[in-house]
Each structure stands twice: as C-alpha cells, then as structure tokens.
ModelCIF file with pLDDT and N, C-alpha, C, O atoms, coordinates in Angstrom:
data_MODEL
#
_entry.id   MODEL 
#
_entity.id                         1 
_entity.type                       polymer 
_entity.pdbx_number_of_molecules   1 
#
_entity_poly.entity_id                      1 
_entity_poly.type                           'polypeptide(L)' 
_entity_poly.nstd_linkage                   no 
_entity_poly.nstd_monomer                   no 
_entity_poly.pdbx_seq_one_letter_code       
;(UNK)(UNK)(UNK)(UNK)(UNK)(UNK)(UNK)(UNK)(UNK)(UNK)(UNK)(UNK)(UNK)(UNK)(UNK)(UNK)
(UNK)(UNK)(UNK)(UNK)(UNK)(UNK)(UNK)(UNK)(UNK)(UNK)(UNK)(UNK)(UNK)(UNK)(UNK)(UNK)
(UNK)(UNK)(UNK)(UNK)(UNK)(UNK)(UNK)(UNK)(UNK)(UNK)(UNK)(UNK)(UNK)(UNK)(UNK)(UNK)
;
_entity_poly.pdbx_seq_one_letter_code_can   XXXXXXXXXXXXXXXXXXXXXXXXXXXXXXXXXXXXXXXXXXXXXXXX 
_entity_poly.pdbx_strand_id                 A 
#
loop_
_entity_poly_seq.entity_id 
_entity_poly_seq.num 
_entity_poly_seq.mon_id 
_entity_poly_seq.hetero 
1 1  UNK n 
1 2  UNK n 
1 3  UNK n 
1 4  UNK n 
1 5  UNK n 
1 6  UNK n 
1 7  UNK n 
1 8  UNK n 
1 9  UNK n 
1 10 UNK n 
1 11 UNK n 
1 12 UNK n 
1 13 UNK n 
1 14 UNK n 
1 15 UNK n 
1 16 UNK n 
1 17 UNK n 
1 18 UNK n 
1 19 UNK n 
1 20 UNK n 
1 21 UNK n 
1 22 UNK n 
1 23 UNK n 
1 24 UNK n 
1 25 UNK n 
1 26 UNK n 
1 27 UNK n 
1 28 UNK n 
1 29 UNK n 
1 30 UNK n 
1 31 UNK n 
1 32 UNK n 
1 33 UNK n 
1 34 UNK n 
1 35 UNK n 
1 36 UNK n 
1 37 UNK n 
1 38 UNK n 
1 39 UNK n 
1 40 UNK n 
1 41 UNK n 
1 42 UNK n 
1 43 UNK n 
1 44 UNK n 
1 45 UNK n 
1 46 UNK n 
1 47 UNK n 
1 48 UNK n 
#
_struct_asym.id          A 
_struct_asym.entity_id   1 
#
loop_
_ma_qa_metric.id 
_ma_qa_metric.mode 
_ma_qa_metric.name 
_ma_qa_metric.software_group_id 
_ma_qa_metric.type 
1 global pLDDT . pLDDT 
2 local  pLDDT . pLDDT 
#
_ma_qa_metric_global.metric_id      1 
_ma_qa_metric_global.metric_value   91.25 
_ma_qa_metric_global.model_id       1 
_ma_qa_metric_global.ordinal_id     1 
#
loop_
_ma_qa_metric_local.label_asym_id 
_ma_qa_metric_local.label_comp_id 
_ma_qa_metric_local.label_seq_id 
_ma_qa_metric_local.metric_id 
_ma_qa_metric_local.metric_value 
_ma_qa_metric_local.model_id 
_ma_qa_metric_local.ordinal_id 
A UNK 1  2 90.00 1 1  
A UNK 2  2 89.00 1 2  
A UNK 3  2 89.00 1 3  
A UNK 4  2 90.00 1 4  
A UNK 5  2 88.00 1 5  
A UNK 6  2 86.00 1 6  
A UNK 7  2 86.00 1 7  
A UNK 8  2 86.00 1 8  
A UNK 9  2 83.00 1 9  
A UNK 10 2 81.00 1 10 
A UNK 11 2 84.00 1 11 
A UNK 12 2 86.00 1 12 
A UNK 13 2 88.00 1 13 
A UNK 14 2 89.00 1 14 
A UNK 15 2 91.00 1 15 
A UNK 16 2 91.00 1 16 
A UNK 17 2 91.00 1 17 
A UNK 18 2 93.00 1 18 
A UNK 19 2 94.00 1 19 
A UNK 20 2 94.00 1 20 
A UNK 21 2 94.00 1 21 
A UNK 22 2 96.00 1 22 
A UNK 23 2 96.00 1 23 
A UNK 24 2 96.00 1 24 
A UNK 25 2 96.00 1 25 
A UNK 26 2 96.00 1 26 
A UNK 27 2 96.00 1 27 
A UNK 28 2 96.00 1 28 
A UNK 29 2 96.00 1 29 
A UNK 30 2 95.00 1 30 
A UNK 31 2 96.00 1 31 
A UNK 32 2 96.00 1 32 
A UNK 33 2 94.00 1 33 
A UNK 34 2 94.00 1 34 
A UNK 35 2 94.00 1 35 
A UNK 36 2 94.00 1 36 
A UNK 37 2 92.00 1 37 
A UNK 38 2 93.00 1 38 
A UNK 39 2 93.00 1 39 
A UNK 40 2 91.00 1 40 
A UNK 41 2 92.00 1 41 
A UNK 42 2 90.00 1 42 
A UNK 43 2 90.00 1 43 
A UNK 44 2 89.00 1 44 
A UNK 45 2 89.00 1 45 
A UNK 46 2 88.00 1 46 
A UNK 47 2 92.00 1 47 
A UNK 48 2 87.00 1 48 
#
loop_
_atom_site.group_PDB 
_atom_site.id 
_atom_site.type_symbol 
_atom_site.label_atom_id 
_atom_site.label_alt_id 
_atom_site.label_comp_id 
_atom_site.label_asym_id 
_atom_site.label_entity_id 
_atom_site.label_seq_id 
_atom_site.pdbx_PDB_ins_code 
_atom_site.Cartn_x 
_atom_site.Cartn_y 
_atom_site.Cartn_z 
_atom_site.occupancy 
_atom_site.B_iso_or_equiv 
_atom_site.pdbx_formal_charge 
_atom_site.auth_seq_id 
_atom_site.auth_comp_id 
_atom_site.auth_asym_id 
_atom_site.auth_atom_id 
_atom_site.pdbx_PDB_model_num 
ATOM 1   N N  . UNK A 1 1  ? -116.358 -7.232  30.358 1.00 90.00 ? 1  UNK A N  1 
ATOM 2   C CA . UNK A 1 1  ? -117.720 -6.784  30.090 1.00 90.00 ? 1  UNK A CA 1 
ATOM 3   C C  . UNK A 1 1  ? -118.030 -6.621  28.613 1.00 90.00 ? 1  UNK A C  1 
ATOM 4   O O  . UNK A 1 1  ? -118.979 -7.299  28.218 1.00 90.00 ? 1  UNK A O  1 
ATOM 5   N N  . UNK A 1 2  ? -117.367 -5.793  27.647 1.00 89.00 ? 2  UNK A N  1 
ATOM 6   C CA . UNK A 1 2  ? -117.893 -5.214  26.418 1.00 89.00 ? 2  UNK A CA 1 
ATOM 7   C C  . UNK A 1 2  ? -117.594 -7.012  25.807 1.00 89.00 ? 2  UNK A C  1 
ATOM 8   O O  . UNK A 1 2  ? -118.537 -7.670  25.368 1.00 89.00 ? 2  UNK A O  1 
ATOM 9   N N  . UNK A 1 3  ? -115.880 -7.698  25.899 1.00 89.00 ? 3  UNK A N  1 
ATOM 10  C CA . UNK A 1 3  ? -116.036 -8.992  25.109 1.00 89.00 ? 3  UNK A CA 1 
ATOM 11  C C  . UNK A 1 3  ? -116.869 -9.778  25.637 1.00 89.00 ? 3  UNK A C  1 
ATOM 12  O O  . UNK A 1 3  ? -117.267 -10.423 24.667 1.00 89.00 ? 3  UNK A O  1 
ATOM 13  N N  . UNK A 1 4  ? -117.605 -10.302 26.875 1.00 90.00 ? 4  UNK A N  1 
ATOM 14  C CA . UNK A 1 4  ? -118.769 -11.103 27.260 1.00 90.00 ? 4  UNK A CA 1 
ATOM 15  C C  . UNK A 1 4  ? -119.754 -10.591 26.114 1.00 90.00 ? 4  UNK A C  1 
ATOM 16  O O  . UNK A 1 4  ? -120.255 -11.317 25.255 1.00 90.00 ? 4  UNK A O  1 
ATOM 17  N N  . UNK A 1 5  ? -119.955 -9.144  26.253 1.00 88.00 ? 5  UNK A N  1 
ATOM 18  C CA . UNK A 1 5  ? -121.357 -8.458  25.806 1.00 88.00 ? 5  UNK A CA 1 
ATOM 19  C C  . UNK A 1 5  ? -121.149 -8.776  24.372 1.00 88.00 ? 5  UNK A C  1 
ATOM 20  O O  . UNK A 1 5  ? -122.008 -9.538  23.929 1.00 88.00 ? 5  UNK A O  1 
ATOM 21  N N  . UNK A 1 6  ? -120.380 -8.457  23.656 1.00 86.00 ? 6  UNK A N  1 
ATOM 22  C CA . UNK A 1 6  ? -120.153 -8.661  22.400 1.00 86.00 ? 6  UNK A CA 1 
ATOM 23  C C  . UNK A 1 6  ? -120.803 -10.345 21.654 1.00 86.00 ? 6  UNK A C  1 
ATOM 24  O O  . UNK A 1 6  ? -121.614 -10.706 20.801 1.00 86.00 ? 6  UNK A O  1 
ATOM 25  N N  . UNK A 1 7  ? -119.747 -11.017 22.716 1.00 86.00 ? 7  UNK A N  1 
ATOM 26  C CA . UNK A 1 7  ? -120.121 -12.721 22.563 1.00 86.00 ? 7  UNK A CA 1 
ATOM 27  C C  . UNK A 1 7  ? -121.864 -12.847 22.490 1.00 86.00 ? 7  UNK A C  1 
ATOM 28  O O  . UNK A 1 7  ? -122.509 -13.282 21.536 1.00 86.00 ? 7  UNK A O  1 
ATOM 29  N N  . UNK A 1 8  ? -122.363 -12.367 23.698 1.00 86.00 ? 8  UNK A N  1 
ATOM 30  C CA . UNK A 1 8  ? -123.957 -12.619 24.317 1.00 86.00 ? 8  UNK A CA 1 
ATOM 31  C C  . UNK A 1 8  ? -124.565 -11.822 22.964 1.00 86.00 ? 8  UNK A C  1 
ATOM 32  O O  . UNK A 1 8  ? -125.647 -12.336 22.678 1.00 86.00 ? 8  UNK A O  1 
ATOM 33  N N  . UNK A 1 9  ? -124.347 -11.141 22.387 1.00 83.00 ? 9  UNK A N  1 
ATOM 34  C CA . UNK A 1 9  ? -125.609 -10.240 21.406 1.00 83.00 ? 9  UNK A CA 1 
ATOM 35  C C  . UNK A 1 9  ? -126.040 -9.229  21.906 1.00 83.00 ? 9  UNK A C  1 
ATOM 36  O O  . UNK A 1 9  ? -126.076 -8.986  23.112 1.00 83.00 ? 9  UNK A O  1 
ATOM 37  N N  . UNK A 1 10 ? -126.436 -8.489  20.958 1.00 81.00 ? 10 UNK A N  1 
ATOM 38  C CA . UNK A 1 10 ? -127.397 -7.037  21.082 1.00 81.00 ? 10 UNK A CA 1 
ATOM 39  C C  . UNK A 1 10 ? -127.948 -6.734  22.402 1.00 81.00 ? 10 UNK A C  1 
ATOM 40  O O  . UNK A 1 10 ? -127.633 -5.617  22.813 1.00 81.00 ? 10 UNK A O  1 
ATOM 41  N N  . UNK A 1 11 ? -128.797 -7.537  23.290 1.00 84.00 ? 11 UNK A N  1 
ATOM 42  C CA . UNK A 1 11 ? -129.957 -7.035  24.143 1.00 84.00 ? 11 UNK A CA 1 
ATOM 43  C C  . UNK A 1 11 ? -128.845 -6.963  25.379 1.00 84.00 ? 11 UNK A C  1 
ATOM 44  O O  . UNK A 1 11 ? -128.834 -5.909  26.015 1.00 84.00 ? 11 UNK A O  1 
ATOM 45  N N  . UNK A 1 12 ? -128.075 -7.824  25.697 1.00 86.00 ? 12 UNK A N  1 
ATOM 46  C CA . UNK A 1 12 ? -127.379 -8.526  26.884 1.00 86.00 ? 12 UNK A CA 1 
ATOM 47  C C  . UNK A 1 12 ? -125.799 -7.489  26.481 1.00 86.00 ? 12 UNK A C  1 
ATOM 48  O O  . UNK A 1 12 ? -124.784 -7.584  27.172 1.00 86.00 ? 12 UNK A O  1 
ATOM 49  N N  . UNK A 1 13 ? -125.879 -6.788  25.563 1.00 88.00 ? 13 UNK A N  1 
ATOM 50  C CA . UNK A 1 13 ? -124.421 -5.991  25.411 1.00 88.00 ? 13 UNK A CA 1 
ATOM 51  C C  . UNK A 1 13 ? -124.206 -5.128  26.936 1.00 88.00 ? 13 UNK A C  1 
ATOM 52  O O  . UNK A 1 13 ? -123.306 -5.197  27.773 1.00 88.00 ? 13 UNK A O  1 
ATOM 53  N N  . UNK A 1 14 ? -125.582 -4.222  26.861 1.00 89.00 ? 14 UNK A N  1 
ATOM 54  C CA . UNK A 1 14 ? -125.236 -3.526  28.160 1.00 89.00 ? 14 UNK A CA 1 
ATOM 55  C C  . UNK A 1 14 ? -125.290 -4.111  29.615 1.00 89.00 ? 14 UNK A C  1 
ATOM 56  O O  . UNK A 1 14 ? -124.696 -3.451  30.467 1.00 89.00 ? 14 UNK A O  1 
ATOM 57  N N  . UNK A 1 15 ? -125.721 -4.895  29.888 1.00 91.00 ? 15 UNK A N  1 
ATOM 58  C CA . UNK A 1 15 ? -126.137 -5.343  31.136 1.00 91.00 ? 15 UNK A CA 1 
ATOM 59  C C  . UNK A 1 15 ? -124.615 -5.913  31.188 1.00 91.00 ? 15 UNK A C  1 
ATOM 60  O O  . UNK A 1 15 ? -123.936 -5.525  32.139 1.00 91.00 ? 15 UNK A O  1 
ATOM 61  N N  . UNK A 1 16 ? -124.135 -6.625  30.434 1.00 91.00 ? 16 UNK A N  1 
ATOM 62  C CA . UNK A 1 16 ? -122.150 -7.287  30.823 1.00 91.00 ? 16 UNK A CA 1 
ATOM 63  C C  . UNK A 1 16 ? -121.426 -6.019  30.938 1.00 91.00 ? 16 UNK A C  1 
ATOM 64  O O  . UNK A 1 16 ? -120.614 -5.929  31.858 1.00 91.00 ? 16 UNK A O  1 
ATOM 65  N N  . UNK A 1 17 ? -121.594 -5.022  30.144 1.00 91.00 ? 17 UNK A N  1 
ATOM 66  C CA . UNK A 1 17 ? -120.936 -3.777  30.395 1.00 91.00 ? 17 UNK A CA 1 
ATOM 67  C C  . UNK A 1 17 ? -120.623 -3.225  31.661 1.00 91.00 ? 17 UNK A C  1 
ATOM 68  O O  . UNK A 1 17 ? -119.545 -3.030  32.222 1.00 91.00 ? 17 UNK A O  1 
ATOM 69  N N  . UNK A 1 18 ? -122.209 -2.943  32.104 1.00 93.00 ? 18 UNK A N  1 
ATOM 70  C CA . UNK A 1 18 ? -123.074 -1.776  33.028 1.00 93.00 ? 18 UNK A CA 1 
ATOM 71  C C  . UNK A 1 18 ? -122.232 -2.879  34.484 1.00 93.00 ? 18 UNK A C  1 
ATOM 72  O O  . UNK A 1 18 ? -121.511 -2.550  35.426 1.00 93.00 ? 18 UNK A O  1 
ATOM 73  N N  . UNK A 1 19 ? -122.730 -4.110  34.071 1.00 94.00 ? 19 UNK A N  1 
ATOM 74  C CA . UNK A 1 19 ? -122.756 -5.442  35.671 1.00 94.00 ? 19 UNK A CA 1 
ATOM 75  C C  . UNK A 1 19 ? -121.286 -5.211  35.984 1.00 94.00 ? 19 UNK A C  1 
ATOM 76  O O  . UNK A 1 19 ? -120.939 -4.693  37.046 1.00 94.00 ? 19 UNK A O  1 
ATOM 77  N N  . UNK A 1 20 ? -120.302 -5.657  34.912 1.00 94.00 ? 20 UNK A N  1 
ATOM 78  C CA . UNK A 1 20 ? -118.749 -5.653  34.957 1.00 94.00 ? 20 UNK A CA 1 
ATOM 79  C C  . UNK A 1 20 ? -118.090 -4.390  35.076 1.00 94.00 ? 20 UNK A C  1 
ATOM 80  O O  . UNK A 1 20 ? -117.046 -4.398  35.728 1.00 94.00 ? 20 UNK A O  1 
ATOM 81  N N  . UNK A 1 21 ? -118.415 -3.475  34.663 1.00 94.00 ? 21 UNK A N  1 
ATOM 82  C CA . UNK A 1 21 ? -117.996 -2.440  35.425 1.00 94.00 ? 21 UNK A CA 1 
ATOM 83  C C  . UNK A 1 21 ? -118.283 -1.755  36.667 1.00 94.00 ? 21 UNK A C  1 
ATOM 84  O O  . UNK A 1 21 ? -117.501 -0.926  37.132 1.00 94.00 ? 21 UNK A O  1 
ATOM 85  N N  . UNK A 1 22 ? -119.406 -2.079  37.237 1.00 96.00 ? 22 UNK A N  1 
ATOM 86  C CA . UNK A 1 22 ? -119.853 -2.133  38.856 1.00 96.00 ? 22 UNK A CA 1 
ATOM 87  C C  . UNK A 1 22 ? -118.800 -2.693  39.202 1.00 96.00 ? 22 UNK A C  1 
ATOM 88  O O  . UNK A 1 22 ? -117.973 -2.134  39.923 1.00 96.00 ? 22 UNK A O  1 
ATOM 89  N N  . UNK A 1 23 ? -118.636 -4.156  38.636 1.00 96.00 ? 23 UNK A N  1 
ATOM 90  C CA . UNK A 1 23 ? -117.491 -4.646  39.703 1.00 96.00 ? 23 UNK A CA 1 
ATOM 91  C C  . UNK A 1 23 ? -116.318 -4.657  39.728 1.00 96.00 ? 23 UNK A C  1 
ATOM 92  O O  . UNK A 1 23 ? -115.601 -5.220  40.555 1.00 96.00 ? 23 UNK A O  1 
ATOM 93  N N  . UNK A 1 24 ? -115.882 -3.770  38.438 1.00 96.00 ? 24 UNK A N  1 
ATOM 94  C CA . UNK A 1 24 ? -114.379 -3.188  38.673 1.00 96.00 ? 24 UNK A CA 1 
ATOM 95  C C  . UNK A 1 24 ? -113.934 -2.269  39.613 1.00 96.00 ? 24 UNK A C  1 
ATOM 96  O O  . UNK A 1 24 ? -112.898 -2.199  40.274 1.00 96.00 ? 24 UNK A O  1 
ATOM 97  N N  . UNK A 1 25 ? -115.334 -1.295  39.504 1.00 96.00 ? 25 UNK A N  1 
ATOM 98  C CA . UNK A 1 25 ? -115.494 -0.333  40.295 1.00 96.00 ? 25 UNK A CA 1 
ATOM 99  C C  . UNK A 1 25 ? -115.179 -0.492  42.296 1.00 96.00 ? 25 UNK A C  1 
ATOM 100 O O  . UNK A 1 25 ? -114.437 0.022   43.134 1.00 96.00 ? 25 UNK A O  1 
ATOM 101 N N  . UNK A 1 26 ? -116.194 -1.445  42.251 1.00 96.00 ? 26 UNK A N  1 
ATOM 102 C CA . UNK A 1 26 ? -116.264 -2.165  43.670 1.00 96.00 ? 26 UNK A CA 1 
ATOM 103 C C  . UNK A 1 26 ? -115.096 -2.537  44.315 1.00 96.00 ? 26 UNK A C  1 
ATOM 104 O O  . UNK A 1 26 ? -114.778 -2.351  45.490 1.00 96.00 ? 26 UNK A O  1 
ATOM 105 N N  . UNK A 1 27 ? -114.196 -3.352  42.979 1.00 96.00 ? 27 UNK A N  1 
ATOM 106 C CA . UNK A 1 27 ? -113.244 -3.664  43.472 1.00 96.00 ? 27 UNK A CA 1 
ATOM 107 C C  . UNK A 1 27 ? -111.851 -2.716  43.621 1.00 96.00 ? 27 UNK A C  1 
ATOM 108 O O  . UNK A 1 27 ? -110.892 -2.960  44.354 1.00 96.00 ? 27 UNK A O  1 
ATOM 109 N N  . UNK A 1 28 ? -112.012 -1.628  42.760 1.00 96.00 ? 28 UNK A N  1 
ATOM 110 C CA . UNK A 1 28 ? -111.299 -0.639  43.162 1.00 96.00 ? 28 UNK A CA 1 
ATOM 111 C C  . UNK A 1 28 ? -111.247 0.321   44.681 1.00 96.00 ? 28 UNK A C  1 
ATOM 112 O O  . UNK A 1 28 ? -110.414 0.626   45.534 1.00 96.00 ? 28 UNK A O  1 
ATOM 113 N N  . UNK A 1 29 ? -112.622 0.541   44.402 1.00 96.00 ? 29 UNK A N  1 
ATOM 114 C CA . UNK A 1 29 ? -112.817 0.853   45.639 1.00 96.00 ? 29 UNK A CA 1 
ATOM 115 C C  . UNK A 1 29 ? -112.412 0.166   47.054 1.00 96.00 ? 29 UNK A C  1 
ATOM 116 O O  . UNK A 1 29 ? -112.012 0.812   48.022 1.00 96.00 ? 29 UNK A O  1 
ATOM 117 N N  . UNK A 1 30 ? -112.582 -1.280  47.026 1.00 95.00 ? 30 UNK A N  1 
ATOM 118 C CA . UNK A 1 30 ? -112.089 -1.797  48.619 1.00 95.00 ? 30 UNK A CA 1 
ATOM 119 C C  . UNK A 1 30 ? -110.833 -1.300  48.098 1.00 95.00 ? 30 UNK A C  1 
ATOM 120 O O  . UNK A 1 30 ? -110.642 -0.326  48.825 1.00 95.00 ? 30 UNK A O  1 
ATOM 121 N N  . UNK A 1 31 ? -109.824 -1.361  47.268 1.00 96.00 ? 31 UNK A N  1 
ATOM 122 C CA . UNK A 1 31 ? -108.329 -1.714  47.393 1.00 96.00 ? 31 UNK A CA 1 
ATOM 123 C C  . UNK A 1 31 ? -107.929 -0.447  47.417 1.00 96.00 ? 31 UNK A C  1 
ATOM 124 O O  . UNK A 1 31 ? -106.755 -0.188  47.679 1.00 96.00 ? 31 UNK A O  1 
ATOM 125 N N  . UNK A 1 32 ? -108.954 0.654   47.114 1.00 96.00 ? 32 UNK A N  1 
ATOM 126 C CA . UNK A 1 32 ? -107.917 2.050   47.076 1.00 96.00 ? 32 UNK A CA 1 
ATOM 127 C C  . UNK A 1 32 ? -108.205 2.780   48.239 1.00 96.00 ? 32 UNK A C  1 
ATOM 128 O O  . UNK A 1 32 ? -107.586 3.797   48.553 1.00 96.00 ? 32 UNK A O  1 
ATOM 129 N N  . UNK A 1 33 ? -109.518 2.087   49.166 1.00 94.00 ? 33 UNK A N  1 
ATOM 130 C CA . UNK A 1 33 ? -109.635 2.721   50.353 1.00 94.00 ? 33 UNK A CA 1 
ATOM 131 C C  . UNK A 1 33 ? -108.741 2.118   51.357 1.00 94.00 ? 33 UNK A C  1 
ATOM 132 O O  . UNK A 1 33 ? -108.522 2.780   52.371 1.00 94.00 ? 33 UNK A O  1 
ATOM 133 N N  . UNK A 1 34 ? -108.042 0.648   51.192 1.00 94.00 ? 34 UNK A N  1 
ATOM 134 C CA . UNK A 1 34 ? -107.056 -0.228  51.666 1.00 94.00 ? 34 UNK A CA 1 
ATOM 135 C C  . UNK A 1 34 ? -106.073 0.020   51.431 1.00 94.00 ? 34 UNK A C  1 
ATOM 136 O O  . UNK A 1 34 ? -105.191 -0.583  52.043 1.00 94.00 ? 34 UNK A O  1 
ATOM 137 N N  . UNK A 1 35 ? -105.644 1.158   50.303 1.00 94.00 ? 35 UNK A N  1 
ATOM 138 C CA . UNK A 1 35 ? -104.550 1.711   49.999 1.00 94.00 ? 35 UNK A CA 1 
ATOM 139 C C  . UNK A 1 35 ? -104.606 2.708   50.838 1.00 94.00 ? 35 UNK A C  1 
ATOM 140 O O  . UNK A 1 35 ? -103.549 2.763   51.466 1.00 94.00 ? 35 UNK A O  1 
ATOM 141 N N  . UNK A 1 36 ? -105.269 3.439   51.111 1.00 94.00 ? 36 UNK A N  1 
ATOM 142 C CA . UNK A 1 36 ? -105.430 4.644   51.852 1.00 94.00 ? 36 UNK A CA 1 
ATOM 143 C C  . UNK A 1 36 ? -105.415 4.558   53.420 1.00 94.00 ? 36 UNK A C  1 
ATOM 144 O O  . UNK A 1 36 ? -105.131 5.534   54.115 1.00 94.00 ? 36 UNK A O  1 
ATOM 145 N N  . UNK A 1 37 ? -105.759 3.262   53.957 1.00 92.00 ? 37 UNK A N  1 
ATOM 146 C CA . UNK A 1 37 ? -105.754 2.721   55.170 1.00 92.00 ? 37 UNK A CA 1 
ATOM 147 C C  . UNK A 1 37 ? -104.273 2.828   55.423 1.00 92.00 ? 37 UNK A C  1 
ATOM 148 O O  . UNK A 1 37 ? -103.796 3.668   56.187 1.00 92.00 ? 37 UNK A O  1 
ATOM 149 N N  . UNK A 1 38 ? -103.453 1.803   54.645 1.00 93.00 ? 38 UNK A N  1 
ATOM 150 C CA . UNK A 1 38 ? -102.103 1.456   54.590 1.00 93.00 ? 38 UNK A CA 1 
ATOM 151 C C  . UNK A 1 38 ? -100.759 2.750   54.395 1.00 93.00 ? 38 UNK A C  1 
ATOM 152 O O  . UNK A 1 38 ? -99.555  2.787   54.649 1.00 93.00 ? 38 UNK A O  1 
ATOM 153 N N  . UNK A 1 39 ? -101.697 3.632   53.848 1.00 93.00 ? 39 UNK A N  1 
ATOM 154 C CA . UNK A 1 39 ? -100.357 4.633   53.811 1.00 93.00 ? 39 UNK A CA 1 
ATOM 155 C C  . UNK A 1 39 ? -101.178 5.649   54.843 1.00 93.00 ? 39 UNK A C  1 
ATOM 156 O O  . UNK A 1 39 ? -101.207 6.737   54.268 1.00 93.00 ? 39 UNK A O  1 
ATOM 157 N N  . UNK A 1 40 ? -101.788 5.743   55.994 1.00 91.00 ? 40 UNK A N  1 
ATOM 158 C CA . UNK A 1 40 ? -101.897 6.938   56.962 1.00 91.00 ? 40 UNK A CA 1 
ATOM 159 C C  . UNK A 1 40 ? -103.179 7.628   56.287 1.00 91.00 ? 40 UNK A C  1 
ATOM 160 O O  . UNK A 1 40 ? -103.090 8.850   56.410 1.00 91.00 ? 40 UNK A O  1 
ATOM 161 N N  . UNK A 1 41 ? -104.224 7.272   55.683 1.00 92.00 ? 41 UNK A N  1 
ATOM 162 C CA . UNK A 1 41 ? -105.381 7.904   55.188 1.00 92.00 ? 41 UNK A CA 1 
ATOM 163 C C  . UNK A 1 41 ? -106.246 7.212   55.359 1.00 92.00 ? 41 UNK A C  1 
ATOM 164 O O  . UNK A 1 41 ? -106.553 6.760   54.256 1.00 92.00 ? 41 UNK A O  1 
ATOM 165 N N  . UNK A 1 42 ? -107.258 6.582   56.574 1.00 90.00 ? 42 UNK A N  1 
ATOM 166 C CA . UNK A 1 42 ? -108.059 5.840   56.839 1.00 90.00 ? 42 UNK A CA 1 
ATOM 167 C C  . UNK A 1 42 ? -109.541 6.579   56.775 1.00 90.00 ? 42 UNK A C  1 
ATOM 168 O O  . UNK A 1 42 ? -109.532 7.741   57.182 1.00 90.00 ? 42 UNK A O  1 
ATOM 169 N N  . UNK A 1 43 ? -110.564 6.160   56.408 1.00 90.00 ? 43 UNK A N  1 
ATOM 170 C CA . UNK A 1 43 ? -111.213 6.741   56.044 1.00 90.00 ? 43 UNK A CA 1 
ATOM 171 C C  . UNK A 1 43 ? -112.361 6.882   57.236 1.00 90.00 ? 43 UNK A C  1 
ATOM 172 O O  . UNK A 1 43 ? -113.439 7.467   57.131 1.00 90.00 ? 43 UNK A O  1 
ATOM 173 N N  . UNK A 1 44 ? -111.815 6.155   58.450 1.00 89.00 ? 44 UNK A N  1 
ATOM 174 C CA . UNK A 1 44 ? -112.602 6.018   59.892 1.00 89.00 ? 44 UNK A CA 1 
ATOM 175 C C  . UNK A 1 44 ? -111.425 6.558   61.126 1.00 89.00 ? 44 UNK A C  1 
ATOM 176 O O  . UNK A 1 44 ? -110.475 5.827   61.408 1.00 89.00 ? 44 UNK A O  1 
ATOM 177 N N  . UNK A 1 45 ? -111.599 7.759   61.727 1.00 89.00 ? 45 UNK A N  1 
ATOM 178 C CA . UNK A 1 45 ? -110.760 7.925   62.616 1.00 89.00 ? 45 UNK A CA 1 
ATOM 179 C C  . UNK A 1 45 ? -110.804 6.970   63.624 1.00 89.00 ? 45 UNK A C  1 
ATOM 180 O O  . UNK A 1 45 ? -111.511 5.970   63.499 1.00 89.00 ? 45 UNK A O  1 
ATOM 181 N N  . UNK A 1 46 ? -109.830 7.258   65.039 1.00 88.00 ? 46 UNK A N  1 
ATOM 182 C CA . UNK A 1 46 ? -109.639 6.110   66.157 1.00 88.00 ? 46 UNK A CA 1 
ATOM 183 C C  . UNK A 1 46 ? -110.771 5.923   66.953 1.00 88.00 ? 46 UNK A C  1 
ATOM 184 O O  . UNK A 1 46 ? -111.031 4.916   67.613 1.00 88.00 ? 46 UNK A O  1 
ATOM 185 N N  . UNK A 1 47 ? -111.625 7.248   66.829 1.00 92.00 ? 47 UNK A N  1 
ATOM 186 C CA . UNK A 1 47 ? -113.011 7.242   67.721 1.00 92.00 ? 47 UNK A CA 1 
ATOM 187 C C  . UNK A 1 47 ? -114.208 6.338   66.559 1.00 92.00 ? 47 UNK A C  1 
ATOM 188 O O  . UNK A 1 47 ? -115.251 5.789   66.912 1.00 92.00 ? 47 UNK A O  1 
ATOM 189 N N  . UNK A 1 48 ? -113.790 6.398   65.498 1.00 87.00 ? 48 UNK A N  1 
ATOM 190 C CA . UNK A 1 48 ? -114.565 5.343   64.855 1.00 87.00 ? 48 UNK A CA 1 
ATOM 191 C C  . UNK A 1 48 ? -115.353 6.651   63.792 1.00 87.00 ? 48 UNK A C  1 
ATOM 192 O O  . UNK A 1 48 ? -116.195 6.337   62.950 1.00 87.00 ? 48 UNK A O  1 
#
C-alpha cells in the first residue's frame, strides 16, 4: 500500500494505503478465524 501510494503521487497515497490495508485486514481475518476453527474455537456452534 504506502510503496504503490508513494509510486502513484500525492492524491492516490491514501486510497493504496486505506484499499491495501482493508485487504490485509480481510485476509487476516478469514485465516485467524480458520485458525480458531482449527484449534477448537469456532466461531459458529453445532446448532449453527
């Protein structure tokens, strides 16, 4: 994000920032709730 933003210029700095860190985020999220699935911490019991 910040080296895209950097490359792109001034106006477009935050939007590579703000966009690319959503999707670090995102992607943390599936894998740490998939972590949590995998070790006995599911975040949906058996009744759903």
């Amino acid at each position: 994000g910040p080296v895209l933003g950097l490359a792109a210029g001034d106006p477009a700095f935050t939007i590579f920032v703000r966009g690319f860190g959503l999707l670090a985020l995102g992607i943390v999220l599936k894998y740490t709730f998939a972590l949590g699935r995998l070790r006995g911490f599911a975040a949906h019991r058996a009744d759903g």
